[in-house]
N, C-alpha and C. Protein backbone atom coordinates (compact mmCIF):
# COMPACT_ATOMS: atom_id res chain seq x y z
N UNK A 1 -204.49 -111.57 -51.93
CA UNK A 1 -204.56 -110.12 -51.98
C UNK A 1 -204.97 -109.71 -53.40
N UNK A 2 -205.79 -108.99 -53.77
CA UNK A 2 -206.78 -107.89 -54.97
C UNK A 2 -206.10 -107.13 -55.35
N UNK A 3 -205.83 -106.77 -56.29
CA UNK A 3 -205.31 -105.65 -56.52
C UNK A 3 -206.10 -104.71 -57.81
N UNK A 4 -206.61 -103.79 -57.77
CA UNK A 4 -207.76 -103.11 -58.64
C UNK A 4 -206.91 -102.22 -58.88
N UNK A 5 -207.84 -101.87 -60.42
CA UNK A 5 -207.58 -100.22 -60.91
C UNK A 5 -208.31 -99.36 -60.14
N UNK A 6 -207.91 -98.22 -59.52
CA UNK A 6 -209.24 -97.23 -58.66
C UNK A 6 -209.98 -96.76 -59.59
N UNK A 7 -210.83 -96.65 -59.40
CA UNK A 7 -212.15 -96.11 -60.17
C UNK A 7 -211.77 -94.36 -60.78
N UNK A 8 -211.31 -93.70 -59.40
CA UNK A 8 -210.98 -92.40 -59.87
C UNK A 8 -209.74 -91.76 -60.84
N UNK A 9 -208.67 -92.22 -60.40
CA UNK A 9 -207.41 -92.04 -60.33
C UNK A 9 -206.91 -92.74 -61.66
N UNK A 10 -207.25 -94.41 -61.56
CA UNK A 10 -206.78 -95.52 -62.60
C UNK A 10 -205.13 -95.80 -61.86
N UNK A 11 -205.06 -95.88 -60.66
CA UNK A 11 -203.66 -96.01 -60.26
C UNK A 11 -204.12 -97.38 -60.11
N UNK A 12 -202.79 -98.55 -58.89
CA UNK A 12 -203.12 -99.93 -58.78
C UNK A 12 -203.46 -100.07 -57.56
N UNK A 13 -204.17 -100.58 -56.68
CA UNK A 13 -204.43 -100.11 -55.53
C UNK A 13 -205.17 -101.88 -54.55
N UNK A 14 -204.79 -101.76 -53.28
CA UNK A 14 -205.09 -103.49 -52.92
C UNK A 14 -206.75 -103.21 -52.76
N UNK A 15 -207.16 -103.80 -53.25
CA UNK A 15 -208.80 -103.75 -52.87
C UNK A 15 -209.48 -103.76 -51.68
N UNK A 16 -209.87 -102.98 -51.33
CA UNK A 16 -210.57 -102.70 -49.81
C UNK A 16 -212.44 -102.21 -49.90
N UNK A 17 -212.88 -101.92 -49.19
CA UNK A 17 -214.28 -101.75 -48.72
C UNK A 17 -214.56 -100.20 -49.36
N UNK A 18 -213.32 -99.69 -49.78
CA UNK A 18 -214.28 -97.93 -50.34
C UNK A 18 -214.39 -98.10 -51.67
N UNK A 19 -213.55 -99.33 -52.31
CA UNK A 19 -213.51 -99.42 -53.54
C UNK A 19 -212.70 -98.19 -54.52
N UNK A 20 -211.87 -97.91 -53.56
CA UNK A 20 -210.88 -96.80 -54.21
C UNK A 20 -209.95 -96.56 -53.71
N UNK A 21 -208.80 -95.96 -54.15
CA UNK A 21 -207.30 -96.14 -53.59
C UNK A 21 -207.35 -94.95 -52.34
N UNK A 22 -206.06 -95.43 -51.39
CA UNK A 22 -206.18 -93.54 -50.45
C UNK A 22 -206.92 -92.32 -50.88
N UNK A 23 -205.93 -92.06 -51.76
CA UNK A 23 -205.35 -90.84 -51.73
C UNK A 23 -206.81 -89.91 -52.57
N UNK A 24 -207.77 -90.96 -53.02
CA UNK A 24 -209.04 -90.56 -54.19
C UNK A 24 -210.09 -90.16 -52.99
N UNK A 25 -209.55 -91.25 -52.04
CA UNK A 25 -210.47 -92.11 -50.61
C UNK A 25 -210.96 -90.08 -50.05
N UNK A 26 -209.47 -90.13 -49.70
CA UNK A 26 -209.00 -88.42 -48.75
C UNK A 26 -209.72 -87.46 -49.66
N UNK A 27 -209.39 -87.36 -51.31
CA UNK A 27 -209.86 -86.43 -52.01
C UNK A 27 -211.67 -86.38 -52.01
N UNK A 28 -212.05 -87.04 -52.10
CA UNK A 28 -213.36 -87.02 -52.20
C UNK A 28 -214.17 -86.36 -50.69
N UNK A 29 -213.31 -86.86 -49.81
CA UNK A 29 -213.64 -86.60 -48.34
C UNK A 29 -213.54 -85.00 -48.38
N UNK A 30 -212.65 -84.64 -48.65
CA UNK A 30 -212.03 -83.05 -49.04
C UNK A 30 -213.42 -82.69 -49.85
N UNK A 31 -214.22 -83.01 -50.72
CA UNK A 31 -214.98 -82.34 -51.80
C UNK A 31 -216.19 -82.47 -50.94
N UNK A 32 -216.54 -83.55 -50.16
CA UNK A 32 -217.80 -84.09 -48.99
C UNK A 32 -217.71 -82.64 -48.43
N UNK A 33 -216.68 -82.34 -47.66
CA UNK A 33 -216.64 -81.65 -46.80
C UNK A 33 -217.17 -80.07 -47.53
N UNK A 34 -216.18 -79.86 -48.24
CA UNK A 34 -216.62 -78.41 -48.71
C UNK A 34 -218.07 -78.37 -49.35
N UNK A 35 -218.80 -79.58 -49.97
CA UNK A 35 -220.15 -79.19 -50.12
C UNK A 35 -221.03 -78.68 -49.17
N UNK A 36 -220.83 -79.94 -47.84
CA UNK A 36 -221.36 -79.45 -46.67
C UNK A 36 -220.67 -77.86 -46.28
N UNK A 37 -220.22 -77.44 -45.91
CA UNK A 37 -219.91 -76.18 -45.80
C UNK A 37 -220.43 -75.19 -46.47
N UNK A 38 -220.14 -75.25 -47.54
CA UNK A 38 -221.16 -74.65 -48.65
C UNK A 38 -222.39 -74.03 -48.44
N UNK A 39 -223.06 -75.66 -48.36
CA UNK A 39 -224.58 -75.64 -48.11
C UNK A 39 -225.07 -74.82 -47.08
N UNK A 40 -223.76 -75.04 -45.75
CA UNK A 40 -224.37 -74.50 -44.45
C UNK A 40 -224.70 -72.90 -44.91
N UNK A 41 -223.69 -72.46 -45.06
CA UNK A 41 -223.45 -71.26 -45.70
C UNK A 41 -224.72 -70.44 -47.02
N UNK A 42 -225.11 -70.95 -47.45
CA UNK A 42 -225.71 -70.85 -48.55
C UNK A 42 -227.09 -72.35 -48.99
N UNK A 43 -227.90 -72.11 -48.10
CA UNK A 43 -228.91 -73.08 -48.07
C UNK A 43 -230.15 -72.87 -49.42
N UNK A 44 -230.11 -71.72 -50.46
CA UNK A 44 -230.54 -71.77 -50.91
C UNK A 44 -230.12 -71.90 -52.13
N UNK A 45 -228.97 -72.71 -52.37
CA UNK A 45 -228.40 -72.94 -53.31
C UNK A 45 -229.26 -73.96 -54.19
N UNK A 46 -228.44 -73.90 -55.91
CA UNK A 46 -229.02 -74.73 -56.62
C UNK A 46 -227.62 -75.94 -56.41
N UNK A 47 -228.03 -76.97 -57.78
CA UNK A 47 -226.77 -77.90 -58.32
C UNK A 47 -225.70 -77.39 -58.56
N UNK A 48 -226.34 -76.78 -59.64
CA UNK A 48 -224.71 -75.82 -60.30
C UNK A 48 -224.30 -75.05 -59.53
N UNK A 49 -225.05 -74.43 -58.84
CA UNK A 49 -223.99 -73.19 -58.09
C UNK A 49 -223.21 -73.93 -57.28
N UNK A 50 -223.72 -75.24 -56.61
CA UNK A 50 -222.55 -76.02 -55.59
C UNK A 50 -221.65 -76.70 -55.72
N UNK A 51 -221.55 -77.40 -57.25
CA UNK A 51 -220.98 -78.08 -58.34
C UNK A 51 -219.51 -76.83 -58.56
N UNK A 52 -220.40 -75.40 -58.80
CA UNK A 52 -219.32 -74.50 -59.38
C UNK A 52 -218.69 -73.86 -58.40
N UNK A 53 -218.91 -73.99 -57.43
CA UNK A 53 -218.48 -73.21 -56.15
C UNK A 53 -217.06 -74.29 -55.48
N UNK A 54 -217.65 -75.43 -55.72
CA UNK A 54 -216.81 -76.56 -54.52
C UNK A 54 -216.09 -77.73 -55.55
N UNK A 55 -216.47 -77.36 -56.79
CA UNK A 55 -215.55 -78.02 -58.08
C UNK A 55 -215.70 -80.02 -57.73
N UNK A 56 -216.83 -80.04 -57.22
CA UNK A 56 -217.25 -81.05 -57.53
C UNK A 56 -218.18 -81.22 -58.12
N UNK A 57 -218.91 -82.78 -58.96
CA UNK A 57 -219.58 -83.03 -60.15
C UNK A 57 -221.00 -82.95 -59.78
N UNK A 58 -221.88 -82.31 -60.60
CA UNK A 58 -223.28 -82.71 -60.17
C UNK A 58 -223.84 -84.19 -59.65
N UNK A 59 -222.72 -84.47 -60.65
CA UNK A 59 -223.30 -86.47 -60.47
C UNK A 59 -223.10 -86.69 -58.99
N UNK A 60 -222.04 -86.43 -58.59
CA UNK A 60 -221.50 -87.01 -57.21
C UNK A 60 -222.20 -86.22 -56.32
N UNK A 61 -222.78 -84.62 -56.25
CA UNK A 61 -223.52 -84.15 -55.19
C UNK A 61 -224.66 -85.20 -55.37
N UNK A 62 -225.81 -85.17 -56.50
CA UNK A 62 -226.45 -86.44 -56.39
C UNK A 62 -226.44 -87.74 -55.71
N UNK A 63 -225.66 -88.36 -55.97
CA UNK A 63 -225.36 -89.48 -55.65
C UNK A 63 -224.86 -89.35 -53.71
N UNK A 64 -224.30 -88.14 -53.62
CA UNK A 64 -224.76 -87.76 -51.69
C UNK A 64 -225.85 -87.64 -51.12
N UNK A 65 -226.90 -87.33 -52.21
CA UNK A 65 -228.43 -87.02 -51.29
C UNK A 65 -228.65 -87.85 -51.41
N UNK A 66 -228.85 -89.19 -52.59
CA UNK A 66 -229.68 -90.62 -52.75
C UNK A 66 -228.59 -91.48 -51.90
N UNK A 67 -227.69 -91.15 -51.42
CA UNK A 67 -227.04 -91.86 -50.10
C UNK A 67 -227.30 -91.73 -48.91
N UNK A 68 -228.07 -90.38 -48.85
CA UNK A 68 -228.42 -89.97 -47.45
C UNK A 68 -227.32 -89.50 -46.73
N UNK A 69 -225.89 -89.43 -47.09
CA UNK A 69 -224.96 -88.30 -46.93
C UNK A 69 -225.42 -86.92 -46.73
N UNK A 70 -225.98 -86.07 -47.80
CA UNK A 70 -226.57 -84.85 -47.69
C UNK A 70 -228.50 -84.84 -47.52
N UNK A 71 -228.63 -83.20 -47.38
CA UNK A 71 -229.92 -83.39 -47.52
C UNK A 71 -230.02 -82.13 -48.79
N UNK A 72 -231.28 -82.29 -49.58
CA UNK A 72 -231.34 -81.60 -51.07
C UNK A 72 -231.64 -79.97 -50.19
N UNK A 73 -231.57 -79.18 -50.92
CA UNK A 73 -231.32 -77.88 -50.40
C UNK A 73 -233.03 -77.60 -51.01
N UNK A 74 -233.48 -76.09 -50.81
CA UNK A 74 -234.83 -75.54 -51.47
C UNK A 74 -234.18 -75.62 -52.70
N UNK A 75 -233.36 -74.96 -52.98
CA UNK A 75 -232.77 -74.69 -54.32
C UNK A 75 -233.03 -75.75 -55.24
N UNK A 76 -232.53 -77.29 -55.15
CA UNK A 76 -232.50 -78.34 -55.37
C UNK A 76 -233.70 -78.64 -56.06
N UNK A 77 -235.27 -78.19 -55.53
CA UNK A 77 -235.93 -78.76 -55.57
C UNK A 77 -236.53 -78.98 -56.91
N UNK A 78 -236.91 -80.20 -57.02
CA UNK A 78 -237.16 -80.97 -58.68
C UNK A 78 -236.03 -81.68 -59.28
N UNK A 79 -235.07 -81.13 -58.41
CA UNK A 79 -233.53 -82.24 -59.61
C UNK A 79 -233.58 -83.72 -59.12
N UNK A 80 -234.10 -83.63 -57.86
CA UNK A 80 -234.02 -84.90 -56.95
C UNK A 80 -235.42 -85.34 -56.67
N UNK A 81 -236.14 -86.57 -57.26
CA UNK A 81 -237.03 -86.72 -57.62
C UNK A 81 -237.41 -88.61 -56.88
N UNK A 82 -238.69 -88.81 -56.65
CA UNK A 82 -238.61 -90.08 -56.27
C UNK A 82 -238.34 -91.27 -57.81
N UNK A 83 -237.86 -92.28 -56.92
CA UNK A 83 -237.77 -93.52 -57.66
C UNK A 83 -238.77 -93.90 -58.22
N UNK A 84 -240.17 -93.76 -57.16
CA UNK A 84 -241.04 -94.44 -57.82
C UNK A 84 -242.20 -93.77 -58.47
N UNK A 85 -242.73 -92.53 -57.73
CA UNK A 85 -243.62 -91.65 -58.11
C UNK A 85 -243.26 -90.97 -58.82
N UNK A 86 -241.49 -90.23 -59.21
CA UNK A 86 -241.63 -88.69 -59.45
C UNK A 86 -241.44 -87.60 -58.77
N UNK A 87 -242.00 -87.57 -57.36
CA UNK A 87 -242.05 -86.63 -56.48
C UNK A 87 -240.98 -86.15 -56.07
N UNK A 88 -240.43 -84.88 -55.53
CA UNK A 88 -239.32 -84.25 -54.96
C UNK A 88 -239.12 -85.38 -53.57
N UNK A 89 -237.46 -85.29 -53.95
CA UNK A 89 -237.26 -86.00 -52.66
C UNK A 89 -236.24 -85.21 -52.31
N UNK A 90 -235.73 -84.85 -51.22
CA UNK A 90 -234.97 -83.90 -50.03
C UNK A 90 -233.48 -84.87 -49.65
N UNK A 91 -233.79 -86.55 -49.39
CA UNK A 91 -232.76 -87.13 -49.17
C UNK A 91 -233.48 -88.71 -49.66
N UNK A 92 -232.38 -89.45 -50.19
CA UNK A 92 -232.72 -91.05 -50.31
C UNK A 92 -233.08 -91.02 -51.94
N UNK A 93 -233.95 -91.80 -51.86
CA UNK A 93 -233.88 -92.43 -53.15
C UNK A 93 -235.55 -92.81 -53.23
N UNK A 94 -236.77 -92.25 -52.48
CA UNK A 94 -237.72 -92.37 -52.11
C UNK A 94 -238.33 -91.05 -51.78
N UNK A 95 -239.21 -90.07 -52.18
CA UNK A 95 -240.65 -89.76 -51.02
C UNK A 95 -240.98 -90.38 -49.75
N UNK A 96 -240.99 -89.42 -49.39
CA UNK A 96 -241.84 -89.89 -47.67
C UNK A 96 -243.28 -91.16 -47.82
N UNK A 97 -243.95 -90.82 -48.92
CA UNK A 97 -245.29 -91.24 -48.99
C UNK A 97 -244.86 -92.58 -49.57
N UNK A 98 -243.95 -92.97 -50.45
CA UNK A 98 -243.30 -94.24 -51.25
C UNK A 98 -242.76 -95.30 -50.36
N UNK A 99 -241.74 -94.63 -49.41
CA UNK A 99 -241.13 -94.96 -48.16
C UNK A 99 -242.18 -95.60 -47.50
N UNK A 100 -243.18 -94.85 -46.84
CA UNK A 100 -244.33 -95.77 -45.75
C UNK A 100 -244.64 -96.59 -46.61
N UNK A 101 -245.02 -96.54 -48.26
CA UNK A 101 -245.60 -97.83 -48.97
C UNK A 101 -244.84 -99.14 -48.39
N UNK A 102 -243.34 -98.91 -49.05
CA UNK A 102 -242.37 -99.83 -49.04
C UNK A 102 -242.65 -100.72 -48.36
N UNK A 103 -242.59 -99.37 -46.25
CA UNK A 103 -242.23 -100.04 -45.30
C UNK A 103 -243.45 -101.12 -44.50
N UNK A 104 -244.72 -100.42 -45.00
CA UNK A 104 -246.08 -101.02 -44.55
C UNK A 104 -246.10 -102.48 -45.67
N UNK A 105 -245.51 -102.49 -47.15
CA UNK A 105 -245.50 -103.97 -47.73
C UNK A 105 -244.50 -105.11 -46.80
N UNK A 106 -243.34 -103.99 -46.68
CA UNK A 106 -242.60 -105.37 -46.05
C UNK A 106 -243.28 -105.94 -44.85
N UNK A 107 -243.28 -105.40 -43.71
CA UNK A 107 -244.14 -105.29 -43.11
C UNK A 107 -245.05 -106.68 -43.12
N UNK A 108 -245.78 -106.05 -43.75
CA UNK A 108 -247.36 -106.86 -43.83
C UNK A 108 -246.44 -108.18 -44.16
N UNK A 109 -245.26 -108.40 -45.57
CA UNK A 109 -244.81 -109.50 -45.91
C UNK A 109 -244.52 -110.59 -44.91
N UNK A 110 -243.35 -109.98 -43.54
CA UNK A 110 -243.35 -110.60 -43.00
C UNK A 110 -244.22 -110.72 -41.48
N UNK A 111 -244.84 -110.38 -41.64
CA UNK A 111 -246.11 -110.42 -40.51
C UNK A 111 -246.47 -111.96 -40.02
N UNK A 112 -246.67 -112.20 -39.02
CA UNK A 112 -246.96 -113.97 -38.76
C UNK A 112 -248.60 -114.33 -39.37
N UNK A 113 -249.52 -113.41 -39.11
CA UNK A 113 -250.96 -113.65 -39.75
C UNK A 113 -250.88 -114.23 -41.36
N UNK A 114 -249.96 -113.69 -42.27
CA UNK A 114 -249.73 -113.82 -43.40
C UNK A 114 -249.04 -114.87 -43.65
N UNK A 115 -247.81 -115.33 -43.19
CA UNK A 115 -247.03 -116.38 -43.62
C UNK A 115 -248.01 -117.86 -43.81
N UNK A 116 -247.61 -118.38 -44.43
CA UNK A 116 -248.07 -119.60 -45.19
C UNK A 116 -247.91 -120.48 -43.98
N UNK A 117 -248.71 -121.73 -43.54
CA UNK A 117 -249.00 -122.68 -42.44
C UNK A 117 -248.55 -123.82 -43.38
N UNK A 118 -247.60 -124.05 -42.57
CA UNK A 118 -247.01 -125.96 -42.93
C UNK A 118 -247.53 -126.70 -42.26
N UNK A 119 -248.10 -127.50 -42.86
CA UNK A 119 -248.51 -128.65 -41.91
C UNK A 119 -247.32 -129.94 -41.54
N UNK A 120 -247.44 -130.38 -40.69
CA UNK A 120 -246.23 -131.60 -40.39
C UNK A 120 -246.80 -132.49 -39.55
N UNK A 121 -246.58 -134.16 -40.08
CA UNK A 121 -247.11 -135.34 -39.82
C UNK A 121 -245.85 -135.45 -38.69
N UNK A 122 -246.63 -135.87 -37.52
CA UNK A 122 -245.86 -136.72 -36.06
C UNK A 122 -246.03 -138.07 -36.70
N UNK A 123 -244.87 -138.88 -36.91
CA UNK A 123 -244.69 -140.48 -37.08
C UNK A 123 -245.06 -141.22 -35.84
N UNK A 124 -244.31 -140.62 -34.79
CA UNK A 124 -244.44 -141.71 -34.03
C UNK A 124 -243.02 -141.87 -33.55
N UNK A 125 -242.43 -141.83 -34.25
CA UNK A 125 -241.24 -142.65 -33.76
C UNK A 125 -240.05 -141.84 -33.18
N UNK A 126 -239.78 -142.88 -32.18
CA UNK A 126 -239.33 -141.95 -31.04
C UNK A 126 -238.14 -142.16 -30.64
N UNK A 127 -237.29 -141.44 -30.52
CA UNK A 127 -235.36 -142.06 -29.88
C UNK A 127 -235.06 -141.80 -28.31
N UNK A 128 -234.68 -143.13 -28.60
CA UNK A 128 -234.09 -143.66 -27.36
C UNK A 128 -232.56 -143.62 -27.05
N UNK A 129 -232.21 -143.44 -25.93
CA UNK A 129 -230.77 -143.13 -25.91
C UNK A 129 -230.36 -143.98 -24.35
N UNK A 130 -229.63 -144.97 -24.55
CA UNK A 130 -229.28 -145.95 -23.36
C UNK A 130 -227.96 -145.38 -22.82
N UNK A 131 -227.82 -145.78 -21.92
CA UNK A 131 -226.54 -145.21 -20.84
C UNK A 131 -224.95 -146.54 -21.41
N UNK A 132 -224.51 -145.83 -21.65
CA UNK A 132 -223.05 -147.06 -21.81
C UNK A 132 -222.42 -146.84 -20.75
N UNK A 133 -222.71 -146.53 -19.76
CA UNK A 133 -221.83 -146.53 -17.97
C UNK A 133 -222.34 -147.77 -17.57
């Protein structure tokens, strides 16, 4: 059994899959929630106004859209930017146009036309298996 400092709190907590104790676990869920609400409410919001409204951190609304938790509001637009281009991104951590790159490289990577041809020598030699009845 693990036992960690929580990330939020600094209490002692057994280590599990959220990487944070209950009670931070519930609180954060509580702050999820009221952003979404928020937003519904007020879609043309910026950062700060949702940050100052629902007393959670810019960092962490962030870190909901590049999770794909939320989606970036109009308001938003320019704070949330692609990884690779620059470009406004709405949700993820990608542009739409970066995304098809990605998905058309992998893709192609593992494609059967592309993969590398092994060649392999037949010996010859062959097993035999006799009956012991």
């Amino acid at each position: 059994m693990n036992v960690k400092n929580c990330p939020g709190c600094g209490k002692m907590y057994v280590q599990n899959s959220l990487g944070m104790c209950e009670a931070c676990k519930i609180g954060e869920e509580e702050g999820f929630s009221a952003i979404k609400e928020y937003i519904e409410e007020n879609e043309e919001s910026t950062l700060g106004e949702i940050s100052k409204a629902t007393g959670v951190s810019v960092k962490k609304i962030l870190g909901y859209v590049r999770e794909g938790r939320l989606m970036a509001t109009s308001g938003m637009a320019g704070d949330i930017t692609c990884k690779s281009c620059g470009e406004p991104v709405t949700i993820g951590n990608f542009c739409e146009a970066c995304m098809l790159k990605l998905n058309k490289g992998i893709k192609d990577a593992y494609s059967d036309d592309n993969s590398p041809k092994v060649e392999t020598k037949r010996t010859g030699i062959k097993m035999q298996i006799k009956d012991k009845f």
